[in-house]
N, C-alpha and C. Protein backbone atom coordinates (compact mmCIF):
# COMPACT_ATOMS: atom_id res chain seq x y z
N UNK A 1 0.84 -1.17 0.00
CA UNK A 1 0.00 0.00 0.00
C UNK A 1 0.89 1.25 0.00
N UNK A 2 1.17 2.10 1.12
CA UNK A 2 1.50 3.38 1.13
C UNK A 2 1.77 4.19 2.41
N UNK A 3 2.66 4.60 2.25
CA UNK A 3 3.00 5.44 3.39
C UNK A 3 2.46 6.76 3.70
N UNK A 4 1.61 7.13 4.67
CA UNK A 4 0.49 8.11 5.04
C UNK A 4 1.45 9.44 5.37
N UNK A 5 0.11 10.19 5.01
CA UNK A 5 0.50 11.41 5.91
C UNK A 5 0.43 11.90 7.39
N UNK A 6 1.38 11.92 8.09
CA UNK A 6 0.98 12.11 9.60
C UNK A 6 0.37 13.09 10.14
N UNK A 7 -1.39 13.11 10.76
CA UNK A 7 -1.81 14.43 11.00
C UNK A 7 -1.50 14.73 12.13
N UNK A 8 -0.96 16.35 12.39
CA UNK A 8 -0.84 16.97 13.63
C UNK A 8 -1.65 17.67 14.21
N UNK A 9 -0.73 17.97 15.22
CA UNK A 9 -1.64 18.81 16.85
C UNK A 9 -2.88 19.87 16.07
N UNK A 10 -3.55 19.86 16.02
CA UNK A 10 -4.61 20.82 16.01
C UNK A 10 -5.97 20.09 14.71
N UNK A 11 -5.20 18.67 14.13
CA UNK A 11 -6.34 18.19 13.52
C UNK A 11 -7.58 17.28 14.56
N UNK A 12 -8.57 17.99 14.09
CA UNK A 12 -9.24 17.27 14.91
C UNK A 12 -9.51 15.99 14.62
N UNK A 13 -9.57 15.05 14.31
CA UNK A 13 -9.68 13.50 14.13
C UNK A 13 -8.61 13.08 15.34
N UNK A 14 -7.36 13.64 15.90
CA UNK A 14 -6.76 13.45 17.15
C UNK A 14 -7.17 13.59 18.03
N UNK A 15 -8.32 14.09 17.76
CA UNK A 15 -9.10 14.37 19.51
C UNK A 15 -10.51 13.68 19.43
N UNK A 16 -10.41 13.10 18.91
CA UNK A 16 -12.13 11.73 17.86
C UNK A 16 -11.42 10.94 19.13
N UNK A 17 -12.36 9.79 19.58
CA UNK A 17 -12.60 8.74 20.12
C UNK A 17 -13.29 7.89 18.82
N UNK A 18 -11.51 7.02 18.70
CA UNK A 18 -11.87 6.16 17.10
C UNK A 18 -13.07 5.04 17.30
N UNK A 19 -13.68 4.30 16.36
CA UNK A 19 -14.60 3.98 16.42
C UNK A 19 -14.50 2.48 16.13
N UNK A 20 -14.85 1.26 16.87
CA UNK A 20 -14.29 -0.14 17.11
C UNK A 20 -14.45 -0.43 15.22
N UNK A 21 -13.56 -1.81 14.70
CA UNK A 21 -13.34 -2.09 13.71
C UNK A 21 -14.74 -2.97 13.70
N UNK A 22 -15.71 -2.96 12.77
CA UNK A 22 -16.96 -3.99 12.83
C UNK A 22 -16.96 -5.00 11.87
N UNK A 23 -16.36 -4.69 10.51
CA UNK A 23 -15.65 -5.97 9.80
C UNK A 23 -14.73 -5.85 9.29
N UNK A 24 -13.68 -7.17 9.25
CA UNK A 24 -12.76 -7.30 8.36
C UNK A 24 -12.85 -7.65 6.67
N UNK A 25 -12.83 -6.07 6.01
CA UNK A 25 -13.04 -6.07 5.14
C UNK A 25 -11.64 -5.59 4.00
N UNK A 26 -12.22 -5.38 2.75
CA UNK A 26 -10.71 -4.42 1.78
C UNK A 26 -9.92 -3.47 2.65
N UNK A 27 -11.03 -3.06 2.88
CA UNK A 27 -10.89 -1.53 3.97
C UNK A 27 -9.85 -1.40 4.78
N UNK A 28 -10.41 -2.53 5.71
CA UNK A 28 -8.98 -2.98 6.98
C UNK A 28 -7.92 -2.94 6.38
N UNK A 29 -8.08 -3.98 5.71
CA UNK A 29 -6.95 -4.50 5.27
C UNK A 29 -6.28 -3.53 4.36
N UNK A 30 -6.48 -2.64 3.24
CA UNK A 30 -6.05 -1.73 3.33
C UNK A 30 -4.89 -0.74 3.88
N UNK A 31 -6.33 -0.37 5.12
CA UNK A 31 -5.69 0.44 6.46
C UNK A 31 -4.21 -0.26 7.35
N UNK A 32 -4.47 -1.37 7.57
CA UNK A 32 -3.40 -1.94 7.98
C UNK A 32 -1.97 -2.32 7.19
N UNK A 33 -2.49 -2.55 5.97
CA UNK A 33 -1.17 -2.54 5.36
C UNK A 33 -0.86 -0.73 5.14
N UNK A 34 -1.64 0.03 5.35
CA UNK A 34 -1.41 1.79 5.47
C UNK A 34 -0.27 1.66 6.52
N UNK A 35 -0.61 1.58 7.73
CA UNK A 35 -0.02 1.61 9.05
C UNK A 35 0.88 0.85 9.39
N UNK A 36 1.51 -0.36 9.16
CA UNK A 36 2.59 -0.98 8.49
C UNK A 36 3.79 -0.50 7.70
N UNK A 37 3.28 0.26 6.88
CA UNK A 37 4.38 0.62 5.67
C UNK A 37 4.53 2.06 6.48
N UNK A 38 3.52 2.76 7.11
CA UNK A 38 4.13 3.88 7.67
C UNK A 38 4.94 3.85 8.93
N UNK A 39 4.79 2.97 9.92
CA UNK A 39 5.58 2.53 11.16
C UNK A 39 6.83 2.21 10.53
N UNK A 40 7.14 1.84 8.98
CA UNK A 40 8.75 1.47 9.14
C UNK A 40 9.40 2.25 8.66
N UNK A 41 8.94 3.75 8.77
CA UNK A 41 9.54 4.68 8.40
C UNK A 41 10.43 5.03 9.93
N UNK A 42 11.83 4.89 9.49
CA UNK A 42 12.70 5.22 10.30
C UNK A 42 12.47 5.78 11.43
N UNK A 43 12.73 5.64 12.95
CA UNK A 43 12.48 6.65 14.01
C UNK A 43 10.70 6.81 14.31
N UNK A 44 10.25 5.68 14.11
CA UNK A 44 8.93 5.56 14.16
C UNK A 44 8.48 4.40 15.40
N UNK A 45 7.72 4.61 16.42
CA UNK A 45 7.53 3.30 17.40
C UNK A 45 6.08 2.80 17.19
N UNK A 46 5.49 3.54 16.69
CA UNK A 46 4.01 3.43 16.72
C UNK A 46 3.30 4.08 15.62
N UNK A 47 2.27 3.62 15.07
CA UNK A 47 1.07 4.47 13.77
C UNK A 47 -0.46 4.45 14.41
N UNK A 48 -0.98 5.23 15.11
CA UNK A 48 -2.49 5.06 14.87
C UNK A 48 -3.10 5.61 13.69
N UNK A 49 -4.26 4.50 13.59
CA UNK A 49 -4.77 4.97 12.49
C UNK A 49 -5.80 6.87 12.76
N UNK A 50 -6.01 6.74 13.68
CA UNK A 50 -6.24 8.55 13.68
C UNK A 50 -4.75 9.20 13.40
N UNK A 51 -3.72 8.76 13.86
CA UNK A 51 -2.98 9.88 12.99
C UNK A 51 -2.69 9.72 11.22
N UNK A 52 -3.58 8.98 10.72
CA UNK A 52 -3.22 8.88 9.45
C UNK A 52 -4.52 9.22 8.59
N UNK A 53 -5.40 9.93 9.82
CA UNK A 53 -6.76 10.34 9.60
C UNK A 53 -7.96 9.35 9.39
N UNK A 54 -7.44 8.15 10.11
CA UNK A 54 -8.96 7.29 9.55
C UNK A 54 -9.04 7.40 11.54
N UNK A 55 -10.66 7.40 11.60
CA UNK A 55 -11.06 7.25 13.19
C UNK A 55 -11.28 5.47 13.26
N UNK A 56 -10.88 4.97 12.92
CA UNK A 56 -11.36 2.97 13.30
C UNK A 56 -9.63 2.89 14.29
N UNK A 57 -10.06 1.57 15.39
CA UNK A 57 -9.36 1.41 16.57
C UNK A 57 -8.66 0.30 15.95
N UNK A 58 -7.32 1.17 15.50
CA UNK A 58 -5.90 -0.19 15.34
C UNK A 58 -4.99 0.56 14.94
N UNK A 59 -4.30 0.20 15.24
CA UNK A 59 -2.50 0.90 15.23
C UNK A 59 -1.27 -0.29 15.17
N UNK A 60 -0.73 0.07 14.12
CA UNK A 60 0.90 -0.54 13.96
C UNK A 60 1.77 0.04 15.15
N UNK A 61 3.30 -1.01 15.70
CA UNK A 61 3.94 -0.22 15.85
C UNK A 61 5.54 -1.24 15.51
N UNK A 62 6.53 -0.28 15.97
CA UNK A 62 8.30 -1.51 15.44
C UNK A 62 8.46 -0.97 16.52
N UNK A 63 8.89 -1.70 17.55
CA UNK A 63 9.78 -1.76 18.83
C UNK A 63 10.60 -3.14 18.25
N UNK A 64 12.37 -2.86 18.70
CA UNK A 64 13.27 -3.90 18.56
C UNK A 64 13.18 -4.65 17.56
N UNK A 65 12.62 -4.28 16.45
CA UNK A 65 12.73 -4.98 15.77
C UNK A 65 11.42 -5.82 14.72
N UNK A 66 10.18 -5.57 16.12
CA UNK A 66 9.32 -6.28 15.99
C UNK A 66 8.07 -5.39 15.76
N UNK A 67 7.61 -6.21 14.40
CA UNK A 67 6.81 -5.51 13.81
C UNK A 67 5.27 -6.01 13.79
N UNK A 68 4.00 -4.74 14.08
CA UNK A 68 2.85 -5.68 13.69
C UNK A 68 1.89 -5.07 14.19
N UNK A 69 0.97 -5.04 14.19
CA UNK A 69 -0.61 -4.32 14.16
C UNK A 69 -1.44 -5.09 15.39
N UNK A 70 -2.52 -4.53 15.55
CA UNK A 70 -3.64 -4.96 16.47
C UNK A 70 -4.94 -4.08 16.14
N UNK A 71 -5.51 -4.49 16.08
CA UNK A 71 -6.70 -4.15 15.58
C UNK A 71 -7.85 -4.68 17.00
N UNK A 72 -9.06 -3.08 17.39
CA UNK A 72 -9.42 -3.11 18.48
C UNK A 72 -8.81 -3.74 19.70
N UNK A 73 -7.98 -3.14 19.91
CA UNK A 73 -7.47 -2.94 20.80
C UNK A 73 -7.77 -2.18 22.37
N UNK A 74 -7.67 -3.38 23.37
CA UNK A 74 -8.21 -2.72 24.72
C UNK A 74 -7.03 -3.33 25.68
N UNK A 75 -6.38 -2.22 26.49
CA UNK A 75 -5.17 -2.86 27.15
C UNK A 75 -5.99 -3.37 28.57
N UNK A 76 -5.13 -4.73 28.41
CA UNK A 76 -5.54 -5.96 29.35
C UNK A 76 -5.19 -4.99 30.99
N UNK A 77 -3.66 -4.83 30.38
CA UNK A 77 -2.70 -5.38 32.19
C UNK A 77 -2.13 -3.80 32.33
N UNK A 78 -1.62 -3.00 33.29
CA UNK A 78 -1.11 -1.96 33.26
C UNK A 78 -0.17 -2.73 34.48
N UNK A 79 1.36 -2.84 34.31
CA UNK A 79 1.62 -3.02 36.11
C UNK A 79 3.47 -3.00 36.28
N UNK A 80 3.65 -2.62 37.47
CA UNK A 80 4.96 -2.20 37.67
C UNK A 80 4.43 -0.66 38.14
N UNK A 81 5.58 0.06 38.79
CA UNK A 81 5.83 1.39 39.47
C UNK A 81 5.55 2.17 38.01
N UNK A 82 4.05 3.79 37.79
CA UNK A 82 4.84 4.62 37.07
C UNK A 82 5.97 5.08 37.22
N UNK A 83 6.39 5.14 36.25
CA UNK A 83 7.91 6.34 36.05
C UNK A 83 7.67 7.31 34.84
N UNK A 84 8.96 8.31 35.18
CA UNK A 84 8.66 9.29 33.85
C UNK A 84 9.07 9.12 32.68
N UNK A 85 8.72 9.00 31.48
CA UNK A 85 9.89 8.42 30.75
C UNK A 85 9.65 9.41 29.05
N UNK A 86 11.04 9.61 28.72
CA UNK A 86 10.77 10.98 27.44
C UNK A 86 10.06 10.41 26.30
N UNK A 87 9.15 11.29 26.10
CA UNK A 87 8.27 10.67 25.28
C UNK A 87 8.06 11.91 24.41
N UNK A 88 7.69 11.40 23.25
CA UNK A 88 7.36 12.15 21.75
C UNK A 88 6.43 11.65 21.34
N UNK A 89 6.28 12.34 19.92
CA UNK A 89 4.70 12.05 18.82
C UNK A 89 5.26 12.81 17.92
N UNK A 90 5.10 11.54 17.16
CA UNK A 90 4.80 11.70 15.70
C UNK A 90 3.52 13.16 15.06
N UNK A 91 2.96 13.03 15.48
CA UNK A 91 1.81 14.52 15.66
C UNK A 91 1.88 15.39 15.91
N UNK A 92 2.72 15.82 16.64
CA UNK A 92 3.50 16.86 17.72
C UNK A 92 5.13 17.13 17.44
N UNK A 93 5.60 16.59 16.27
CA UNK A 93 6.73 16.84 15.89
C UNK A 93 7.68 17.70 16.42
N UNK A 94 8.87 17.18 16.86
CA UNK A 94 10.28 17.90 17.68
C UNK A 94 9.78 17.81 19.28
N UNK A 95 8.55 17.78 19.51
CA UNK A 95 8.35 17.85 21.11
C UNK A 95 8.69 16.75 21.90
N UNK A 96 9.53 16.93 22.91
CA UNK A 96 9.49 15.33 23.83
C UNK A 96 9.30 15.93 25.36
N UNK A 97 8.77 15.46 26.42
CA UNK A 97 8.40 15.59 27.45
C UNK A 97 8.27 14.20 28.20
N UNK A 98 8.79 14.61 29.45
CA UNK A 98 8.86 13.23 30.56
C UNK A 98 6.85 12.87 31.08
N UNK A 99 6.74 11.64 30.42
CA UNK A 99 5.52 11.34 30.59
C UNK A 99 4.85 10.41 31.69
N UNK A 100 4.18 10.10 32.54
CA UNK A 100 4.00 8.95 33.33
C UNK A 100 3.49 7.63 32.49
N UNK A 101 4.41 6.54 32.28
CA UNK A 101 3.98 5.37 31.90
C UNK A 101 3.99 3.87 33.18
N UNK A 102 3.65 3.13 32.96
CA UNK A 102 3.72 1.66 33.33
C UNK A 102 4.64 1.67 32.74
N UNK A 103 6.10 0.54 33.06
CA UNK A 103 7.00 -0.10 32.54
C UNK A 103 6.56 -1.90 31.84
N UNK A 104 5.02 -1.79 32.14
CA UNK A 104 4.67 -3.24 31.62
C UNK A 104 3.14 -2.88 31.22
N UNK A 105 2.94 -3.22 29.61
CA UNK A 105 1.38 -3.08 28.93
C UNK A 105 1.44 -4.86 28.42
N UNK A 106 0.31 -5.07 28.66
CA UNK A 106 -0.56 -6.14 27.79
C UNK A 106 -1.84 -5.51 26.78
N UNK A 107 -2.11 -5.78 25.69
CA UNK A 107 -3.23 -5.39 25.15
C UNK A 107 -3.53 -6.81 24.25
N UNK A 108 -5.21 -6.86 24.40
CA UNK A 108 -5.36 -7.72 23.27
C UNK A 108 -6.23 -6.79 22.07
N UNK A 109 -6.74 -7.86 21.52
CA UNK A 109 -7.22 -7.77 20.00
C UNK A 109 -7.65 -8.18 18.90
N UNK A 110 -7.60 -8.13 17.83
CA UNK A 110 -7.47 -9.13 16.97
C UNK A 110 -6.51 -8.58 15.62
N UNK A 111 -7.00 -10.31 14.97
CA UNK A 111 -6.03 -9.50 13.34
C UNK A 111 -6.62 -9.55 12.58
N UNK A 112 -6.12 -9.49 11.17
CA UNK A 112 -7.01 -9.31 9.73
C UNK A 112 -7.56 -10.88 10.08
N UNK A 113 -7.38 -11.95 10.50
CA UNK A 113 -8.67 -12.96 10.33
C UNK A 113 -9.49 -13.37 11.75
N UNK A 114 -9.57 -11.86 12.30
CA UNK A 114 -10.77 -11.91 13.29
C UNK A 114 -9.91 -12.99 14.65
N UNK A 115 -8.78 -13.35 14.70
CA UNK A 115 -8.29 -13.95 15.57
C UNK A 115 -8.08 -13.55 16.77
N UNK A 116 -8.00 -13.70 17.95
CA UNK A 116 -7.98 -12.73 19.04
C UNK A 116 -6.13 -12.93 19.53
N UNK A 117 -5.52 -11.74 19.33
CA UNK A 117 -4.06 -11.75 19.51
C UNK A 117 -4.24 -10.88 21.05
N UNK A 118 -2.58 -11.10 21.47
CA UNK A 118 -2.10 -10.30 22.59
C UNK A 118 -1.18 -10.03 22.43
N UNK A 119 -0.60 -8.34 22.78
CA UNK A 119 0.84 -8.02 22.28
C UNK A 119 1.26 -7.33 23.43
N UNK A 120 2.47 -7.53 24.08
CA UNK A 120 2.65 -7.33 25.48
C UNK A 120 4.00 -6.98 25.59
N UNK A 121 4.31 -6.13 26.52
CA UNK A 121 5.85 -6.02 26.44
C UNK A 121 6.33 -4.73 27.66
N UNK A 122 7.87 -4.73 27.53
CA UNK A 122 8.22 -3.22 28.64
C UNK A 122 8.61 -2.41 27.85
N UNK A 123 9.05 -1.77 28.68
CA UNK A 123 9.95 -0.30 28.12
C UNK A 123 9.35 0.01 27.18
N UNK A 124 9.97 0.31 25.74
CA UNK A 124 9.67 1.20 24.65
C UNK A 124 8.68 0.47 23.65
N UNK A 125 8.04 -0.88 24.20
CA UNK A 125 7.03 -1.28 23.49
C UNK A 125 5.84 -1.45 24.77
N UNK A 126 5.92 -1.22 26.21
CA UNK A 126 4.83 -1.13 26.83
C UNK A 126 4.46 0.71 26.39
N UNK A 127 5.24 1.50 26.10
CA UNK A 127 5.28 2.57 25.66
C UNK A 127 4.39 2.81 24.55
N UNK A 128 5.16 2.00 23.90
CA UNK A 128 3.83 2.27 22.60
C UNK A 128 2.59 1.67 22.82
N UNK A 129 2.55 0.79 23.10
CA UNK A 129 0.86 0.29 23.18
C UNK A 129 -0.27 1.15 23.96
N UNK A 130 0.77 2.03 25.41
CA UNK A 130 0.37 2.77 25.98
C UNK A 130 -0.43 4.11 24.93
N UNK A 131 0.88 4.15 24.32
CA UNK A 131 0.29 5.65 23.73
C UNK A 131 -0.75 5.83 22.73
N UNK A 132 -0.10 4.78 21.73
CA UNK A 132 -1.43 4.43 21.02
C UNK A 132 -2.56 4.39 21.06
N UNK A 133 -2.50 3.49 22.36
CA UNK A 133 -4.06 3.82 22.72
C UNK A 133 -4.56 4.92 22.92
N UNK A 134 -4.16 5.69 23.63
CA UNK A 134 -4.38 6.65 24.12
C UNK A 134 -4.61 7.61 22.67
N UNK A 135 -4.42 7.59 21.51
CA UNK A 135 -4.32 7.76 20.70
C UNK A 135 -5.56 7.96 20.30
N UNK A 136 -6.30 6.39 20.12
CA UNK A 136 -7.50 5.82 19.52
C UNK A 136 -8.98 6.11 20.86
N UNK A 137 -8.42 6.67 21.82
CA UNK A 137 -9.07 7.11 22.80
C UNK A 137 -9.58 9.13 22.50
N UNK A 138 -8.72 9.01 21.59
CA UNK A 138 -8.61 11.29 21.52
C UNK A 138 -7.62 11.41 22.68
N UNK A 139 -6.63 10.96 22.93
CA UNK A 139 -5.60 11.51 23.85
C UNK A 139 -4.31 11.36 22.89
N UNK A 140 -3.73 12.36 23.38
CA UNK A 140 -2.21 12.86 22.74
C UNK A 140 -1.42 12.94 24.36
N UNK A 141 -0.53 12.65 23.83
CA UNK A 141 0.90 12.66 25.34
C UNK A 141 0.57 13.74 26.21
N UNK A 142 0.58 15.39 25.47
CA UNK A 142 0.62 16.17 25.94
C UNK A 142 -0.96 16.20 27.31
N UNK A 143 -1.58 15.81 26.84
CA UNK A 143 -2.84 15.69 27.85
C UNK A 143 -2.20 14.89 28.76
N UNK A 144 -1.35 14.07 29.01
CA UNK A 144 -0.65 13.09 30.47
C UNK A 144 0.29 14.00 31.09
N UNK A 145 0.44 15.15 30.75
CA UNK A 145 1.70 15.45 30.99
C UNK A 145 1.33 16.83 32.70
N UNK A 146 2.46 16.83 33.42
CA UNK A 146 2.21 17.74 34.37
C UNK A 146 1.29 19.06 34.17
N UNK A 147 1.10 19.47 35.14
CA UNK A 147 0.49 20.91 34.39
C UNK A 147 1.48 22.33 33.52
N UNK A 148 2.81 22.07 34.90
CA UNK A 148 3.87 22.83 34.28
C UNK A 148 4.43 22.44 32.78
N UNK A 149 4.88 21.23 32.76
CA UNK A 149 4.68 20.65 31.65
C UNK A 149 4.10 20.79 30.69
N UNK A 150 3.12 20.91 30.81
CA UNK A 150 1.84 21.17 29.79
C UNK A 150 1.64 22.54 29.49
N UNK A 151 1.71 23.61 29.83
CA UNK A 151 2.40 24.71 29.66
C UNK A 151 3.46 24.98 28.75
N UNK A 152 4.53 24.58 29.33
CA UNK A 152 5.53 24.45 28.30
C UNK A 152 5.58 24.22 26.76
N UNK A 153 4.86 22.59 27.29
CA UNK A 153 5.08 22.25 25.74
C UNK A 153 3.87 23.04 24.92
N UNK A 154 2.98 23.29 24.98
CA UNK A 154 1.96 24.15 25.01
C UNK A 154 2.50 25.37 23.90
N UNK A 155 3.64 26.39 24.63
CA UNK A 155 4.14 27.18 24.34
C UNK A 155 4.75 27.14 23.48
N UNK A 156 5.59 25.86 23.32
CA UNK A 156 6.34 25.30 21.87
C UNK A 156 5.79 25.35 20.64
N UNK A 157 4.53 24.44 21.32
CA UNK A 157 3.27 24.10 19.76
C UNK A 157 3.13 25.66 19.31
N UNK A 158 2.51 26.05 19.68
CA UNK A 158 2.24 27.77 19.80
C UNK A 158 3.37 28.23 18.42
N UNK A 159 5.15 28.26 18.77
CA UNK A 159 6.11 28.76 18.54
C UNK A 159 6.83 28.13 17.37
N UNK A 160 6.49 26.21 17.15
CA UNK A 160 6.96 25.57 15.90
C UNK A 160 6.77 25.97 14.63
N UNK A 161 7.07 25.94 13.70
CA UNK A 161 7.27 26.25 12.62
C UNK A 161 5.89 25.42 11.54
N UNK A 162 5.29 24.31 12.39
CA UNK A 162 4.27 23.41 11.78
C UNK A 162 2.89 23.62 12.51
N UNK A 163 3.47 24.50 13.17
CA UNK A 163 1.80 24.89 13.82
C UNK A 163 0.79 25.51 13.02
């Protein structure tokens, strides 16, 4: 398929609460091979499909190596101590800010043949599943973030050159 355009901070479809996948159709499939080919664009951990402007609940992402999609997606497990950990978006381009995550996500799901998968992991792939979601929910990082924080980066968006 094709590598998308990434929409940013101020499109609204980022702030949509995406809408569950009801069949696996062209469509999906499609979309998923969309979100695929755009996650392996270099320096990439994660694709929701709202940032590629479709509102349906599934997102690619490449942590270590490992590549692959989930489709409706609802995280199982959240567990371990938050910590802060620097976090970015693809949406929000150049911004990174210390975010509160879990160091451990489970999410299940399914795939293009309606199968029910689980994709689970720490660090920079409990990260992504985290965010993603949060994604397909209308949340962007910057909404997790302190208040001072949020300010800040706030001020950036405001000041970037892609605003």
């Amino acid at each position: 398929m094709s590598v998308r355009e990434i929409r940013l901070f101020g499109d609204p479809v980022l702030k949509t609460v995406s809408d569950e996948v009801a069949e696996i159709d062209e469509r999906t499939r499609g979309l998923i091979a969309d979100l695929l080919d755009t996650v392996q664009v270099p320096g990439r951990a994660g694709v929701a499909a709202s940032q590629i402007g479709v509102n349906l609940r599934a997102f690619s992402y490449n942590v270590d190596g490992q590549i692959g999609y989930i489709i409706n997606p609802v995280i199982e497990e959240l567990s371990g101590e938050p910590e802060m950990v620097d976090e970015g978006c693809l949406s929000v381009p150049g911004l990174w800010f210390p975010t509160r995550r879990y160091p451990f996500a489970r999410a299940r799901g399914i795939d293009l043949d309606g199968n029910a998968i689980e994709v689970s992991g720490t660090g920079v792939l409990a990260q992504a599943l985290q965010h993603e979601t949060d994604h397909l929910d209308g949340l962007l990082y910057l909404d997790r973030l302190e208040k001072p924080e949020r300010r800040e980066a706030m001020r950036q968006v405001r000041e970037s050159k892609w605003f």
